[in-house]
N, C-alpha and C. Protein backbone atom coordinates (compact mmCIF):
# COMPACT_ATOMS: atom_id res chain seq x y z
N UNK A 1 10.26 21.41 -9.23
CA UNK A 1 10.75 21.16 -7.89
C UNK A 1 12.08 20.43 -8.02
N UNK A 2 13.16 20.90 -7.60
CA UNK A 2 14.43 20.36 -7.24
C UNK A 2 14.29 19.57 -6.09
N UNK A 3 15.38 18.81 -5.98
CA UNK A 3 15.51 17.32 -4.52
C UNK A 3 17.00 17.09 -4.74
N UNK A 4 17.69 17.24 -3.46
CA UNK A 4 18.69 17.06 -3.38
C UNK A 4 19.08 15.57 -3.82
N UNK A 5 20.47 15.32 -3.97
CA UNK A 5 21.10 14.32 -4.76
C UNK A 5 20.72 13.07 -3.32
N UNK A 6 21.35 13.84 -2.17
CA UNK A 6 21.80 12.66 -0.95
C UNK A 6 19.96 12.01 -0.30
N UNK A 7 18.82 12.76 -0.27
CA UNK A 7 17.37 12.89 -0.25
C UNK A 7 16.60 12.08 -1.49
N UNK A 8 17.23 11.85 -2.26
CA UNK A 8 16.75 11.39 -3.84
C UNK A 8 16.95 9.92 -3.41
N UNK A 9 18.92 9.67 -2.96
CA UNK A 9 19.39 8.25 -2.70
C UNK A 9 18.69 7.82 -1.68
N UNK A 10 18.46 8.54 -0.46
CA UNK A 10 18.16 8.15 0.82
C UNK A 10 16.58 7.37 0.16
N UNK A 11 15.58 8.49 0.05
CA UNK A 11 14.13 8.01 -0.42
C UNK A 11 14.07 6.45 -1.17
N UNK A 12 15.19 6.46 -2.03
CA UNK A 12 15.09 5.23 -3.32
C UNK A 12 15.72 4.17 -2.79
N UNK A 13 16.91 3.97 -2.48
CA UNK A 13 17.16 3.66 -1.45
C UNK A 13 16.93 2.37 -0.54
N UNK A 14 15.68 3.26 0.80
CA UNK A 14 14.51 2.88 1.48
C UNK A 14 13.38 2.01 1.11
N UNK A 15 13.18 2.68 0.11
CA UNK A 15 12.13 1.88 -0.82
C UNK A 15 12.77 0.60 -1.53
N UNK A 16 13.49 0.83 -1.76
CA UNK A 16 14.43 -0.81 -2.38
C UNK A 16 14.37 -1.84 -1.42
N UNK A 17 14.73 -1.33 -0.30
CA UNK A 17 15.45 -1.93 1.09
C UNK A 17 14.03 -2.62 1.57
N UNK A 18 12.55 -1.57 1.60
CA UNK A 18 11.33 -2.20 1.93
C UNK A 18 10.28 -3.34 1.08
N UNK A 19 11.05 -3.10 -0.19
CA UNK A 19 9.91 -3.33 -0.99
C UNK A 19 9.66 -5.26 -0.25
N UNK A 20 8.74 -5.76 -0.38
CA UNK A 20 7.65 -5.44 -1.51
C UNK A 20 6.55 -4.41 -0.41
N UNK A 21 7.38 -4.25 0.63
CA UNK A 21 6.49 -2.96 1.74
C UNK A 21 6.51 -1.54 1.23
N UNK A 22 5.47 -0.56 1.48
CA UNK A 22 5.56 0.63 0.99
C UNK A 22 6.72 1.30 2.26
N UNK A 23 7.36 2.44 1.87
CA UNK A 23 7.75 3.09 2.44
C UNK A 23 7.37 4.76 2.39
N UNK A 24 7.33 5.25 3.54
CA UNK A 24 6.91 6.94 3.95
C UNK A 24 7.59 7.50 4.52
N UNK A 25 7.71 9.02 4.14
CA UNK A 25 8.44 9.75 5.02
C UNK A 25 7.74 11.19 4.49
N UNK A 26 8.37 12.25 4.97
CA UNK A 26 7.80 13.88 5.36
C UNK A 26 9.04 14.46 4.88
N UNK A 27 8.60 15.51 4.01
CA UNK A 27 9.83 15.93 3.42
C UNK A 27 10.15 17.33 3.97
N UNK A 28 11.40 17.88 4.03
CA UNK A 28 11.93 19.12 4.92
C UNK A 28 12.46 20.13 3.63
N UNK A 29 12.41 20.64 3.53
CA UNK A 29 12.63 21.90 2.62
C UNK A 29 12.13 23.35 2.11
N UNK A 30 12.37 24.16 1.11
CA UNK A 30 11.69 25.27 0.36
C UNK A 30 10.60 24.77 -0.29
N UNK A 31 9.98 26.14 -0.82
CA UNK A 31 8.98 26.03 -2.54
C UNK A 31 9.78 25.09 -3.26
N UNK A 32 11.01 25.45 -3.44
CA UNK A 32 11.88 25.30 -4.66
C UNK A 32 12.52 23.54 -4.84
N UNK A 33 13.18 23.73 -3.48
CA UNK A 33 13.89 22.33 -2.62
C UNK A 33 13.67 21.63 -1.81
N UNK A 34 13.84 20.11 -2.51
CA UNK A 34 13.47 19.12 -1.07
C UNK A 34 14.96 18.74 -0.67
N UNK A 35 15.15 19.18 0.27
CA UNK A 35 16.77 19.11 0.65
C UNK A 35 17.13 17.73 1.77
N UNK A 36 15.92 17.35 2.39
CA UNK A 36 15.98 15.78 2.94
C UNK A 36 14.82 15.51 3.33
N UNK A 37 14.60 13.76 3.79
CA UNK A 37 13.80 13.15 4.07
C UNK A 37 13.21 12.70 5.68
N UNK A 38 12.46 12.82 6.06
CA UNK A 38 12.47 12.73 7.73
C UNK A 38 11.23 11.69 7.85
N UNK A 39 12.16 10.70 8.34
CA UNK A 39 11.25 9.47 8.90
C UNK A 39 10.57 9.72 10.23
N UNK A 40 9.29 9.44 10.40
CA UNK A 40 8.97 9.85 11.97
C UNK A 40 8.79 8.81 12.65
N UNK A 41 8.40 8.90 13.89
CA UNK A 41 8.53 7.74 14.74
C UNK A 41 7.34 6.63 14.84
N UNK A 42 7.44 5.46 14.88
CA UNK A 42 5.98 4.89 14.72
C UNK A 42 5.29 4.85 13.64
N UNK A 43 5.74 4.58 12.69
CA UNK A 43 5.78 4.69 11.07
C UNK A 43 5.58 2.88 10.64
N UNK A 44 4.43 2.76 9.97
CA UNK A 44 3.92 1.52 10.15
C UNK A 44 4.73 0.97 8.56
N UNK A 45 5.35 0.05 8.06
CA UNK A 45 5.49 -0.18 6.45
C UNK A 45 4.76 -1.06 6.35
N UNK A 46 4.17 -1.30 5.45
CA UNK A 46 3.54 -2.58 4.90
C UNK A 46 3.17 -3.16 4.11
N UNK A 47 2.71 -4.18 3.61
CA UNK A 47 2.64 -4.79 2.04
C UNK A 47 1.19 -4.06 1.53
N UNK A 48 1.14 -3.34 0.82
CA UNK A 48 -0.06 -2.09 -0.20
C UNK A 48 -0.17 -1.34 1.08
N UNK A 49 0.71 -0.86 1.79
CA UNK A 49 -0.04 0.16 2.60
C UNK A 49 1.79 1.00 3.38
N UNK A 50 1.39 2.37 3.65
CA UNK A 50 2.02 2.88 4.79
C UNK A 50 1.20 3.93 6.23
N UNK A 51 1.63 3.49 7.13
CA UNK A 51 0.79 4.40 8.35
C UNK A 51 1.88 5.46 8.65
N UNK A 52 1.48 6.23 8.29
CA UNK A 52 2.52 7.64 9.28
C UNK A 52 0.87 8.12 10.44
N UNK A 53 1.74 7.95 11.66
CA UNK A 53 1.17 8.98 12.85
C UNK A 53 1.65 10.80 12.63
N UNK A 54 0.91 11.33 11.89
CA UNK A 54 1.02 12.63 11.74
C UNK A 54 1.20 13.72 12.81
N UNK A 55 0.62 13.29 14.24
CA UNK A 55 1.11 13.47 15.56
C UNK A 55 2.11 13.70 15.96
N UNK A 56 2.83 12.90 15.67
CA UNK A 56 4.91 12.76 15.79
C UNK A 56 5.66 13.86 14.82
N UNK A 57 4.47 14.43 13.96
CA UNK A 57 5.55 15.28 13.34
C UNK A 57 5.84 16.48 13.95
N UNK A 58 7.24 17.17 13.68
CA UNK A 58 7.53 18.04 14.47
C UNK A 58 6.77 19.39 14.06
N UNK A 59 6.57 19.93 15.03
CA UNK A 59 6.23 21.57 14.77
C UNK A 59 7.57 22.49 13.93
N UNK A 60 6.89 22.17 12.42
CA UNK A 60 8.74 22.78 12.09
C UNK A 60 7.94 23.17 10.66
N UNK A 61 7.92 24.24 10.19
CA UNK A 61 7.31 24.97 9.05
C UNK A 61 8.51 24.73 7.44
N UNK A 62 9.55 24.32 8.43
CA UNK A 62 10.74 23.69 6.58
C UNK A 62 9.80 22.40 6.27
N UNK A 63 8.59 21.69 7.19
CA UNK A 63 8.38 20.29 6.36
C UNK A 63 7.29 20.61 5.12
N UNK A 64 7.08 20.05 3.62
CA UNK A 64 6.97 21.00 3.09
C UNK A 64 6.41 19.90 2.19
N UNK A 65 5.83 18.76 2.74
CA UNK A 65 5.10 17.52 2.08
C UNK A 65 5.85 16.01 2.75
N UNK A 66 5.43 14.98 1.52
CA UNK A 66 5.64 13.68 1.90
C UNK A 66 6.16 12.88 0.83
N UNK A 67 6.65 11.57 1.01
CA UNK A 67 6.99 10.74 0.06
C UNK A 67 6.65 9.35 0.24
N UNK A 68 6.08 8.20 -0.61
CA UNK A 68 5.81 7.08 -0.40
C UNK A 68 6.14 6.15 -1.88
N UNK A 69 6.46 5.56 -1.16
CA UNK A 69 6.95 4.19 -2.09
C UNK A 69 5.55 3.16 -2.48
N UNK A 70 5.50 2.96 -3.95
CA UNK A 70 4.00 2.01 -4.58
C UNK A 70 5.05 0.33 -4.80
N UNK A 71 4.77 -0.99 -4.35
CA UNK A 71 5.26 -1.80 -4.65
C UNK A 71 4.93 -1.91 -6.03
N UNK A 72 4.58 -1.49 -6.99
CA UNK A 72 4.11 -1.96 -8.52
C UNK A 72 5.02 -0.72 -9.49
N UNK A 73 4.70 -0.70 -10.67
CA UNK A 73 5.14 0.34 -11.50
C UNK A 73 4.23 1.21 -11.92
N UNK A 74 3.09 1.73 -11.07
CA UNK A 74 2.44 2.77 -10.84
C UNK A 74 3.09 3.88 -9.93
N UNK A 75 2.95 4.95 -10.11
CA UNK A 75 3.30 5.94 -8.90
C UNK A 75 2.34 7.31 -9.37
N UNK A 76 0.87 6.68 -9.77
CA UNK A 76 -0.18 7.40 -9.40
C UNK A 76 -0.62 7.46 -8.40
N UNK A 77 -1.57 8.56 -8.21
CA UNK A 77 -2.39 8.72 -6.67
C UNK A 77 -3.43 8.12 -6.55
N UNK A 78 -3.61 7.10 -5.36
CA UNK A 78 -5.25 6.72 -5.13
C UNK A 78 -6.25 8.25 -4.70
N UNK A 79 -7.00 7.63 -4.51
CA UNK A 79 -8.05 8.24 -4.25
C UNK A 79 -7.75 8.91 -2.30
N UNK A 80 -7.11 7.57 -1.46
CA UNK A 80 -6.74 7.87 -0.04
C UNK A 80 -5.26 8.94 -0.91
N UNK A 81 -4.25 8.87 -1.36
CA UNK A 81 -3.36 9.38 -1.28
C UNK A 81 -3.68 10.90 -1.56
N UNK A 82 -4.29 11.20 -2.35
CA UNK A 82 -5.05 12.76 -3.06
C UNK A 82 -5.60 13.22 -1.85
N UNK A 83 -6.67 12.63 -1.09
CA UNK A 83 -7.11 13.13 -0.21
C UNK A 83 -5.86 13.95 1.03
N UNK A 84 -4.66 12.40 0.91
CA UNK A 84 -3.62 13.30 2.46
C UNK A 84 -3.01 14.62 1.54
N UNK A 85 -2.97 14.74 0.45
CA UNK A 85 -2.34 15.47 -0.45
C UNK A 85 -2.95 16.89 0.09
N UNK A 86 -4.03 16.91 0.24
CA UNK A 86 -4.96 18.33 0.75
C UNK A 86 -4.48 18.46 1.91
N UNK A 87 -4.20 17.67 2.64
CA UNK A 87 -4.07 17.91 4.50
C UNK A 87 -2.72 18.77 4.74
N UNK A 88 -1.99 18.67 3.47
CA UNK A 88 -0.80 19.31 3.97
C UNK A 88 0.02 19.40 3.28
N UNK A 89 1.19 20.52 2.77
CA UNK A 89 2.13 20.32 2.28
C UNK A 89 1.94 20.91 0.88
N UNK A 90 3.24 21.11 0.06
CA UNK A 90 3.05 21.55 -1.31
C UNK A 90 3.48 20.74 -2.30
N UNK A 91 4.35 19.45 -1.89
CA UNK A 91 4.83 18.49 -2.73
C UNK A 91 4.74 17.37 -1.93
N UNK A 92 4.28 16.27 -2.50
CA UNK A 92 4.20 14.83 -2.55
C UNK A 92 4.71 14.14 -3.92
N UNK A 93 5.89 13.33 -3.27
CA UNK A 93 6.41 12.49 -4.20
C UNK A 93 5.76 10.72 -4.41
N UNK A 94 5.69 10.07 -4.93
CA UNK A 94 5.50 8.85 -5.25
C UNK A 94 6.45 7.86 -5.93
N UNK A 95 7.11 6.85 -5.37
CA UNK A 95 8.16 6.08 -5.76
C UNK A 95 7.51 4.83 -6.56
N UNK A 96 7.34 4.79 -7.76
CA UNK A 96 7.23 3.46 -8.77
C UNK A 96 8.07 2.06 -8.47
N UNK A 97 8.42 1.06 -8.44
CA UNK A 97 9.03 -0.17 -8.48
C UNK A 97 9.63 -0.01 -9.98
N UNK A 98 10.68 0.11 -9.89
CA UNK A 98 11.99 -0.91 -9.42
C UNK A 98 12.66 0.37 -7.90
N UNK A 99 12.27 1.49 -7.85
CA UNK A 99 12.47 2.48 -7.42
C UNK A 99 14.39 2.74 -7.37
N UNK A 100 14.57 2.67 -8.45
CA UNK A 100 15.93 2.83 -9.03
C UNK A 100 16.41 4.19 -9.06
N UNK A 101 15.38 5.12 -9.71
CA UNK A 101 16.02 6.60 -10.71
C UNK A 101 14.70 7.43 -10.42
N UNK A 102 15.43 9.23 -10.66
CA UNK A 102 14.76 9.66 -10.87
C UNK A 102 13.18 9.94 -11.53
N UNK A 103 13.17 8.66 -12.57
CA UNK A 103 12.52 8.80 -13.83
C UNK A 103 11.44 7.48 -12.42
N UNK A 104 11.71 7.34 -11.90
CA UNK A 104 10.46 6.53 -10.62
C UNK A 104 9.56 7.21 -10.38
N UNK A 105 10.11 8.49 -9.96
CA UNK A 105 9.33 9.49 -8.82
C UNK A 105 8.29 9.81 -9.94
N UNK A 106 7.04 10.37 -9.40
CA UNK A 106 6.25 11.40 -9.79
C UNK A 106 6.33 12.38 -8.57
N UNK A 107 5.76 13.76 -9.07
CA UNK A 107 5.53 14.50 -8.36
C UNK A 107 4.46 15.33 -8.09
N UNK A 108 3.44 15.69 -7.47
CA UNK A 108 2.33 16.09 -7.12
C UNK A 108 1.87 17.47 -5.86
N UNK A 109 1.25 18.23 -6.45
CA UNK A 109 0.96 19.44 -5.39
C UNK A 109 -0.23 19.22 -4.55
N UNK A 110 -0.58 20.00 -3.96
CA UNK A 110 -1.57 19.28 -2.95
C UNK A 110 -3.29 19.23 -3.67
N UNK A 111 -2.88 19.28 -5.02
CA UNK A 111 -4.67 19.12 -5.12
C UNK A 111 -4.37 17.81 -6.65
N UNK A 112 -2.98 17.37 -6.47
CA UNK A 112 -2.97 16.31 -7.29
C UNK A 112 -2.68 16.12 -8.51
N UNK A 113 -2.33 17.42 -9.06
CA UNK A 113 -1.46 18.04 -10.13
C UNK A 113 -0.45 17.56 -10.30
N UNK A 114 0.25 16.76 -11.05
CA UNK A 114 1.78 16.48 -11.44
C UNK A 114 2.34 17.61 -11.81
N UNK A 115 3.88 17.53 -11.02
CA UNK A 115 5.08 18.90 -10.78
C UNK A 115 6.41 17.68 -11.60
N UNK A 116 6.96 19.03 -12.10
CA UNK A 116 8.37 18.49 -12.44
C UNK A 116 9.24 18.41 -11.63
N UNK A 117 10.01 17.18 -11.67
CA UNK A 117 11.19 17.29 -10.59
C UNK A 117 12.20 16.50 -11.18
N UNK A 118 13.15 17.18 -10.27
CA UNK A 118 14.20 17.08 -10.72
C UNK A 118 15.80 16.93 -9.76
N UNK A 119 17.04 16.21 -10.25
CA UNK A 119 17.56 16.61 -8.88
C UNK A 119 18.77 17.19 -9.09
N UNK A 120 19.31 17.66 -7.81
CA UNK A 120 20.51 18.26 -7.75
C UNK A 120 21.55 17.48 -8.24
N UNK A 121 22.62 18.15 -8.41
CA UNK A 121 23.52 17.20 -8.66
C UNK A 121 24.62 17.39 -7.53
């Protein structure tokens, strides 16, 4: 899976800006590309936790998964995160602490499989 350069900064970013709060968002793109990040409205951050209202998301078939920020240097899946992993989508990213670089993210398909990713330049 490719991720655009400006979607990579935005995500890492965010997560810098929140920590020690998680941060979430819904990602817009192809199979291939995550080309940006879409925050929705009413989006809870918080210290070990994020709430997205899944309600607010738009009726729009480019959204194509999610992304969340771990305050620690894990960016494995719990047991709750695997589960939203099924509800939707073909990629879920996970942001590790220091959430600096590429080499943060993991990447995951919806049954919890780690994907390669990678980004544009």
């Amino acid at each position: 899976m490719l991720i655009k350069k400006n979607a990579l900064e935005f995500i890492l970013g965010v997560s810098r800006e929140l920590y020690p709060r998680e941060f979430s968002c819904q990602l817009r793109g192809t199979d291939e590309v995550i080309e940006e990040a879409i925050v929705l409205p009413k989006t809870i951050y918080g210290e070990g936790f994020a709430s997205t209202y899944l309600n607010m998301k738009p009726i729009d078939s480019s959204i194509i998964g999610s992304a969340h920020s771990h305050p620690t240097a894990n960016n494995k899946p719990s047991a709750q995160d695997l589960r939203f992993f099924e509800s939707f989508g073909l990629v879920h990213l996970i942001i590790k602490y220091p959430h600096k670089t590429i080499r943060d993210i993991a990447a995951y398909n919806r049954n919890g499989e780690i994907m390669p990713v990678e980004s544009t330049p």
